[in-house]
Protein backbone atom coordinates (compact mmCIF):
# COMPACT_ATOMS: atom_id res chain seq x y z
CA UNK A 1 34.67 188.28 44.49
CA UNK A 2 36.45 187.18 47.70
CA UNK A 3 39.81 186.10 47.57
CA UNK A 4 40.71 182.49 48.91
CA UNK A 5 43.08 182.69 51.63
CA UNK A 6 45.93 180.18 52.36
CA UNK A 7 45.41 177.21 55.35
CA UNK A 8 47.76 178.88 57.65
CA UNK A 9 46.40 182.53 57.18
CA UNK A 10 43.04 181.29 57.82
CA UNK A 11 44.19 179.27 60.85
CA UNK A 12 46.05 182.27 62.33
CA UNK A 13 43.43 185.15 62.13
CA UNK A 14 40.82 182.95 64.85
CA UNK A 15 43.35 181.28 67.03
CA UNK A 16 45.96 184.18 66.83
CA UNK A 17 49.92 183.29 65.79
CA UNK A 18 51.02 182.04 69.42
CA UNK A 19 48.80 179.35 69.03
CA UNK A 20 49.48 178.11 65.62
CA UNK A 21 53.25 178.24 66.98
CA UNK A 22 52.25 175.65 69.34
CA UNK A 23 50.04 173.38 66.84
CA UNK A 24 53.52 173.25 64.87
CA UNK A 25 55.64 172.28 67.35
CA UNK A 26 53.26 169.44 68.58
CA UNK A 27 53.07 168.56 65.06
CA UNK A 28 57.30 168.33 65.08
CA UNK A 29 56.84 166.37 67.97
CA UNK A 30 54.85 163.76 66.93
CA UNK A 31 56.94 163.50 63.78
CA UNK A 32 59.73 162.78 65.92
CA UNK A 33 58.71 160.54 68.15
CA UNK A 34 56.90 157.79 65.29
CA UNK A 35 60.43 157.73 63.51
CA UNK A 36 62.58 156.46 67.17
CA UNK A 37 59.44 153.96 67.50
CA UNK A 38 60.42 152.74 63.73
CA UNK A 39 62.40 149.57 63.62
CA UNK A 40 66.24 149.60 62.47
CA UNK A 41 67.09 147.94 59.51
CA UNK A 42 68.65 144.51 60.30
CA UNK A 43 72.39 144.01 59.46
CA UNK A 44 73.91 143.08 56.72
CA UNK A 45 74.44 139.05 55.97
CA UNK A 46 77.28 137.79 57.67
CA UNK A 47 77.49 140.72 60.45
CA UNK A 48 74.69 139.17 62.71
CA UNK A 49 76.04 138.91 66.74
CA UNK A 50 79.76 140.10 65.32
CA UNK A 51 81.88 141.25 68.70
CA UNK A 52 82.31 145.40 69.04
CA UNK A 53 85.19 146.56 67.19
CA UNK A 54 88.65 145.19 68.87
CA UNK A 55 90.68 148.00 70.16
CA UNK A 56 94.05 149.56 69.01
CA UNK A 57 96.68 147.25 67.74
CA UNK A 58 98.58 146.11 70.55
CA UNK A 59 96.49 147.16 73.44
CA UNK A 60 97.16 145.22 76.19
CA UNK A 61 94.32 142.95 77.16
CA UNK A 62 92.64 144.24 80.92
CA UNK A 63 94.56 142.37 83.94
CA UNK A 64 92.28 139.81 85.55
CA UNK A 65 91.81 140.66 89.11
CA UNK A 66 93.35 137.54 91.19
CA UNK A 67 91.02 135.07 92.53
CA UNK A 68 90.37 135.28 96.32
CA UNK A 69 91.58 132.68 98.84
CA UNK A 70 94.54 131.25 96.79
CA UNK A 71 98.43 131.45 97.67
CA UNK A 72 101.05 131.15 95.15
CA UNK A 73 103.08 127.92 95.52
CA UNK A 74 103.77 124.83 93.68
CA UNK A 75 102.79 121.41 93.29
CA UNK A 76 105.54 118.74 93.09
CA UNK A 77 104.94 114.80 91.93
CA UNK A 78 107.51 112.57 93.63
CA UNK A 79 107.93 109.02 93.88
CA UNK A 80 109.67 107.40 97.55
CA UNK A 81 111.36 103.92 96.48
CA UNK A 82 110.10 102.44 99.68
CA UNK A 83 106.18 104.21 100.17
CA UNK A 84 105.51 105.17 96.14
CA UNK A 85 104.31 108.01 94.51
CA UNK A 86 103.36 111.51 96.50
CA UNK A 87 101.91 114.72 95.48
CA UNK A 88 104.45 117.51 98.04
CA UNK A 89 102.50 120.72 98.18
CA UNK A 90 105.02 123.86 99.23
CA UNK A 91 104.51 127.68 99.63
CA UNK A 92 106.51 130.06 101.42
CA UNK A 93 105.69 129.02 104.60
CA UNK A 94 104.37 125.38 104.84
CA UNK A 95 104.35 121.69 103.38
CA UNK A 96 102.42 119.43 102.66
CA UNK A 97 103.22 115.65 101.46
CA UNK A 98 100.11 113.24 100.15
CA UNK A 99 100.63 109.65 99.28
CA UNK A 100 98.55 109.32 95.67
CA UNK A 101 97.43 105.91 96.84
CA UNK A 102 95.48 106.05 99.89
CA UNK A 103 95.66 110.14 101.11
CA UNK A 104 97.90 109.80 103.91
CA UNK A 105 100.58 112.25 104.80
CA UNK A 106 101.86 115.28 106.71
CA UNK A 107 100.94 119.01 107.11
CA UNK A 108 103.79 121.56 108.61
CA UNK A 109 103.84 125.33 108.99
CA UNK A 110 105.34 128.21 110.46
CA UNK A 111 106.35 129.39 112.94
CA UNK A 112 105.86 126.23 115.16
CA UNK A 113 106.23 123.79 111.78
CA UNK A 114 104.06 121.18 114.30
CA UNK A 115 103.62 118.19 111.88
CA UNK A 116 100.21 116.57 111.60
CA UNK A 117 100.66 113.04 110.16
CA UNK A 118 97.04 112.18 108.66
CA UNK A 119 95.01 109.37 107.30
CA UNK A 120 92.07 110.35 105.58
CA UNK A 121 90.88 107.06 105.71
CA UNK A 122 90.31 106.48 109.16
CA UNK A 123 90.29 110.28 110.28
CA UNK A 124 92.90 110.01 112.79
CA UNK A 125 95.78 112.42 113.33
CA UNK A 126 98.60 112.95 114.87
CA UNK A 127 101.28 115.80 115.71
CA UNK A 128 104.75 116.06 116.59
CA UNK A 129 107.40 119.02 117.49
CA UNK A 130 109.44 119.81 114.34
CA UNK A 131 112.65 118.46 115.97
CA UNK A 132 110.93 114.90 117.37
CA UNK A 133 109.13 114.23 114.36
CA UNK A 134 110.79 110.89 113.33
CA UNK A 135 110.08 110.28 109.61
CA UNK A 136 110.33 107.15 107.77
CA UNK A 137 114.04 106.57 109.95
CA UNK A 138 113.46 102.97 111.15
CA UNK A 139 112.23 102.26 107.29
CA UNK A 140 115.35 103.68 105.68
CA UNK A 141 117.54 101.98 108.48
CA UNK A 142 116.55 98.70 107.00
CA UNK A 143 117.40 99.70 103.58
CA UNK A 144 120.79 100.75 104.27
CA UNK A 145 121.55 98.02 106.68
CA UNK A 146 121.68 100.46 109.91
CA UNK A 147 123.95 103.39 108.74
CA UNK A 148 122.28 106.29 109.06
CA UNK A 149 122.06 108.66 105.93
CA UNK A 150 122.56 111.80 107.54
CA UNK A 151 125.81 111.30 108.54
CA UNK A 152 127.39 110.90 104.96
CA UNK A 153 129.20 113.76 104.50
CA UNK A 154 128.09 115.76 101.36
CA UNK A 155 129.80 118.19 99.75
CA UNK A 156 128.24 120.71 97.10
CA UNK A 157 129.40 120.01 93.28
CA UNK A 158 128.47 120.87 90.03
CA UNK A 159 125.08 122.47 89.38
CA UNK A 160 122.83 120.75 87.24
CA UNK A 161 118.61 120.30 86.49
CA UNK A 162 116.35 118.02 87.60
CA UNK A 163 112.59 118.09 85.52
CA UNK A 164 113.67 121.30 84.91
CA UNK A 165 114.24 123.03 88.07
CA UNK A 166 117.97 124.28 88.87
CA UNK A 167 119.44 122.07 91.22
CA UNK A 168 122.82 121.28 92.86
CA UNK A 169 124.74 117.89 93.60
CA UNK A 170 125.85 117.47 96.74
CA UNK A 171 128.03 114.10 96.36
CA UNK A 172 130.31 112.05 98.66
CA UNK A 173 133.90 112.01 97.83
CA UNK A 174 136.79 109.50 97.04
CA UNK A 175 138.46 109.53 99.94
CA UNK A 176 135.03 108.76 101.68
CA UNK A 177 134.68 105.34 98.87
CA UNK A 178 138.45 104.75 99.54
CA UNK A 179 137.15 104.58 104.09
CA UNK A 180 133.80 102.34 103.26
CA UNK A 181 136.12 99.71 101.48
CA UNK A 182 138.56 99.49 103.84
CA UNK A 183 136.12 98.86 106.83
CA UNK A 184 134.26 96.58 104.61
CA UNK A 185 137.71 94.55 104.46
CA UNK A 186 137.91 95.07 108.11
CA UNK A 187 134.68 94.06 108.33
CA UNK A 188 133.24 97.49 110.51
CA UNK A 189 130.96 98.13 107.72
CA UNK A 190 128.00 95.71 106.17
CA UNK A 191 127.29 95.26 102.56
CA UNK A 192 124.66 97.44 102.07
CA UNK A 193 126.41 100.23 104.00
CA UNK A 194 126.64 102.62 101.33
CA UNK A 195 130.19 104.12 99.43
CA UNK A 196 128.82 106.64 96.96
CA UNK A 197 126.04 109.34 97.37
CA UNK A 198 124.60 111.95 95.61
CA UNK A 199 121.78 114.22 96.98
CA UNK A 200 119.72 116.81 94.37
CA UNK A 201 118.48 119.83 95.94
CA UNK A 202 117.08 123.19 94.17
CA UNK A 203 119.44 126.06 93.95
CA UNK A 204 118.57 129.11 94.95
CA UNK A 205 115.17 130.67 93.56
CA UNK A 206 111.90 131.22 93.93
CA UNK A 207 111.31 127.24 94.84
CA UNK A 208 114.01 127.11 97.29
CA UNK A 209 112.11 129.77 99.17
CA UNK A 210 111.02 127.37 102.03
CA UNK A 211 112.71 127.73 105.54
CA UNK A 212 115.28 125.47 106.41
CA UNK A 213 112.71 123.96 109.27
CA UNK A 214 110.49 122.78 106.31
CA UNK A 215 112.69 121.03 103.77
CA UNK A 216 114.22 119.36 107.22
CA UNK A 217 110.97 118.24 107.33
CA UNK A 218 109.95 116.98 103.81
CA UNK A 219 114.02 115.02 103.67
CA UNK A 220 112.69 113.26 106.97
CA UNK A 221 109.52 111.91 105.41
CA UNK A 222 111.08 110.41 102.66
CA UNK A 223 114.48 108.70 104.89
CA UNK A 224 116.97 110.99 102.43
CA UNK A 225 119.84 112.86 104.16
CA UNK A 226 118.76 116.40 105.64
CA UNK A 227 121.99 118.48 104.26
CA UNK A 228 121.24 120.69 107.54
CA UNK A 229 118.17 122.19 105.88
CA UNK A 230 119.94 123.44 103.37
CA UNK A 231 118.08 122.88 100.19
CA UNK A 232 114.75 121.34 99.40
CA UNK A 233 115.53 117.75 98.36
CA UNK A 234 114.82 116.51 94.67
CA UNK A 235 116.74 113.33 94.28
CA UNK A 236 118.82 110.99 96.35
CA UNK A 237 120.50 107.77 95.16
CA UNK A 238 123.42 106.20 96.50
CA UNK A 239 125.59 102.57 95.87
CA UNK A 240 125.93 100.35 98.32
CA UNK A 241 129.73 97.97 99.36
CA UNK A 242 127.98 95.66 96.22
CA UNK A 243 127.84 98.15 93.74
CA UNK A 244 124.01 98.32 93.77
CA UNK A 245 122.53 101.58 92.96
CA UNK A 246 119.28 102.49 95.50
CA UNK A 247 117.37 105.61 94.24
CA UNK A 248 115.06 106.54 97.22
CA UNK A 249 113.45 109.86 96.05
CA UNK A 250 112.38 110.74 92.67
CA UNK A 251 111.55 114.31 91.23
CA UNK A 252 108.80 113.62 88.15
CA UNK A 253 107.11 117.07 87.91
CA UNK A 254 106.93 120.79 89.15
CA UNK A 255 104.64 122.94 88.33
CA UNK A 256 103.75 126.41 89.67
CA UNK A 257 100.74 126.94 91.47
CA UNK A 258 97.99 128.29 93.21
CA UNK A 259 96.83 127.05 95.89
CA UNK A 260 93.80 127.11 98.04
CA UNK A 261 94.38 129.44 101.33
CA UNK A 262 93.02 126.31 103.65
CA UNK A 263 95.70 124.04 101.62
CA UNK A 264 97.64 123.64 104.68
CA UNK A 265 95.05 123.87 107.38
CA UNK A 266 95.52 120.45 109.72
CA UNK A 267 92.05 118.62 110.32
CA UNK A 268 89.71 119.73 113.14
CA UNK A 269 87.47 116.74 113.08
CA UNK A 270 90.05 113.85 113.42
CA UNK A 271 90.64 111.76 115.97
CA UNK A 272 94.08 112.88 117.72
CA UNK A 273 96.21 109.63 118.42
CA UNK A 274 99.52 109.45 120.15
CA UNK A 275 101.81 108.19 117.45
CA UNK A 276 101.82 107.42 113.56
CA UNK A 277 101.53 103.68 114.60
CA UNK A 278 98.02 104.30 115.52
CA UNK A 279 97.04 106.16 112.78
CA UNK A 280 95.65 103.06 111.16
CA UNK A 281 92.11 101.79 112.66
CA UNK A 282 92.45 98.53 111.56
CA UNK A 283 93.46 95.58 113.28
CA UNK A 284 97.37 94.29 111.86
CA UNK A 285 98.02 91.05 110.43
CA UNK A 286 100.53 88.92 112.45
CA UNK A 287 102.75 86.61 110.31
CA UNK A 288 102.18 83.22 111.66
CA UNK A 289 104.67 81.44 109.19
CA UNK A 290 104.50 79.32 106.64
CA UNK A 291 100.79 77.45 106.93
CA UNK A 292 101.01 73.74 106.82
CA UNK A 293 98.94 71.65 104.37
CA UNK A 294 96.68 69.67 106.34
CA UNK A 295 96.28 66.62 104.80
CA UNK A 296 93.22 63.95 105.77
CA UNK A 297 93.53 60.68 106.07
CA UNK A 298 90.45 58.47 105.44
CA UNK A 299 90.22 54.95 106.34
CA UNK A 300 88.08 52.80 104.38
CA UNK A 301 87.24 49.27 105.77
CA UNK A 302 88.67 46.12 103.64
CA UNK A 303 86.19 44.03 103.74
């Protein structure tokens, strides 16, 4: 009677034992390669698109990278008593002033500081040197009844904060009040001349940064004394001979900021006039008077 021989035995005495070594490991193979292809079990209810595991406690989050074309500076909201409210733009080395209402203003920057007083509206530009650039003067002149602002003569005070920046008051004095009365007596100084001051600029920091050539520049356009450059202007008010108070430059808001690298570029595709008169395309209105009511007279027959 023949003995029955096991699967393997009977596969290994035709095909020798090398090549039932092989079948195996084909056989592993496959084996292997069906349980990758099986699906994975879905997750549990309430894990489904949860974000990978947060790091260790107190890991600082990765720094972003900073954006590309932008200049640290800030943005400053201010409000002129005689031209209303402006947006004044500032970085390290330029200024720009915008009106809120209508777009025009000024660009300066080193190391000429040429100013380029814009209007958006008609796309007409103009430039001046830093030192003949004249400001709202004549304006200001009017206010004050012809004394010129920059020669009151400030003197630093007390440090103080205006919408939260540090600031300093520079301030006329007594004996200066006591000298504006007595000509008004005499009668060498008008009524509106004024007897008390008080100029706000920044103290020293990162906002007071500008050079002296740009916050000439910025006290110009708004008519407020220049304090020789000294600090960037924030608030100027003064009384006049009748004890009325004129505030001619506001501070409302400052704010950090970055700002786009072409910020301060001055137009290339305006039309370059000779003086901020011109900048305006449109024809001026000429005061005529008072009109006259014209009255008609009709004549009816009597019959």
């Amino acid at each position: 009677m023949l003995k029955k021989s096991s699967p393997i035995k009977a596969l290994a005495e035709p095909m020798g034992h090398a090549r039932v070594m092989t079948l195996l490991a084909v056989t592993a193979l496959f084996s292997l390669s069906a349980a990758t292809a099986a699906p994975s079990a879905p997750p549990a209810k309430g894990t489904a698109g949860a974000a990978p595991a947060a790091g260790p406690a107190g890991a600082a989050a990765p720094a972003c990278a900073p954006a590309q074309g932008q200049i640290d500076g800030y943005s400053i909201y201010q409000t002129s008593a005689v031209t209303g409210d402006k947006d004044l733009y500032i970085s390290a080395n330029a200024v720009k002033i915008l009106d809120r209402k209508n777009g025009n203003g000024l660009i300066a920057r080193a190391p000429d500081w040429k100013v380029y007083a814009i209007n958006p509206r008609s796309r007409r530009v103009c430039n001046y040197t830093a030192g003949k650039y004249p400001g709202m003067g004549k304006e200001i002149v009017s206010i004050t009844g012809g004394t010129p602002l920059n020669n009151l003569p400030l003197k630093r005070g007390e440090k103080s904060t205006v919408s939260g920046v540090a600031a300093i008051s520079c301030e006329t004095n007594k004996a200066f009040e006591a000298k504006q009365l007595k000509d008004l007596e005499r009668a060498f100084a008008g009524p509106r001349f004024a007897k008390w001051a008080q100029l706000m600029i920044a103290d020293k920091g990162p906002m007071d940064k500008l050079p002296r050539q740009g916050k000439s520049i910025i006290c110009r356009y708004y008519g407020v004394p220049e304090f020789g450059g000294d600090g960037l202007p924030l608030q100027f008010k003064y009384v006049d001979l009748t004890d009325q108070l004129h505030t001619l430059l506001l501070t409302n808001q400052v704010q950090a900021a970055k700002l786009a690298a072409d910020t301060f570029d001055p137009p290339k595709d305006y039309k370059v006039v000779s003086d901020m008169n011109k900048l305006d395309d449109r024809p001026k209105l000429i005061d005529k008077g008072p009109v006259k009511a014209i009255e008609k007279i009709i004549k009816r027959n009597v019959h």
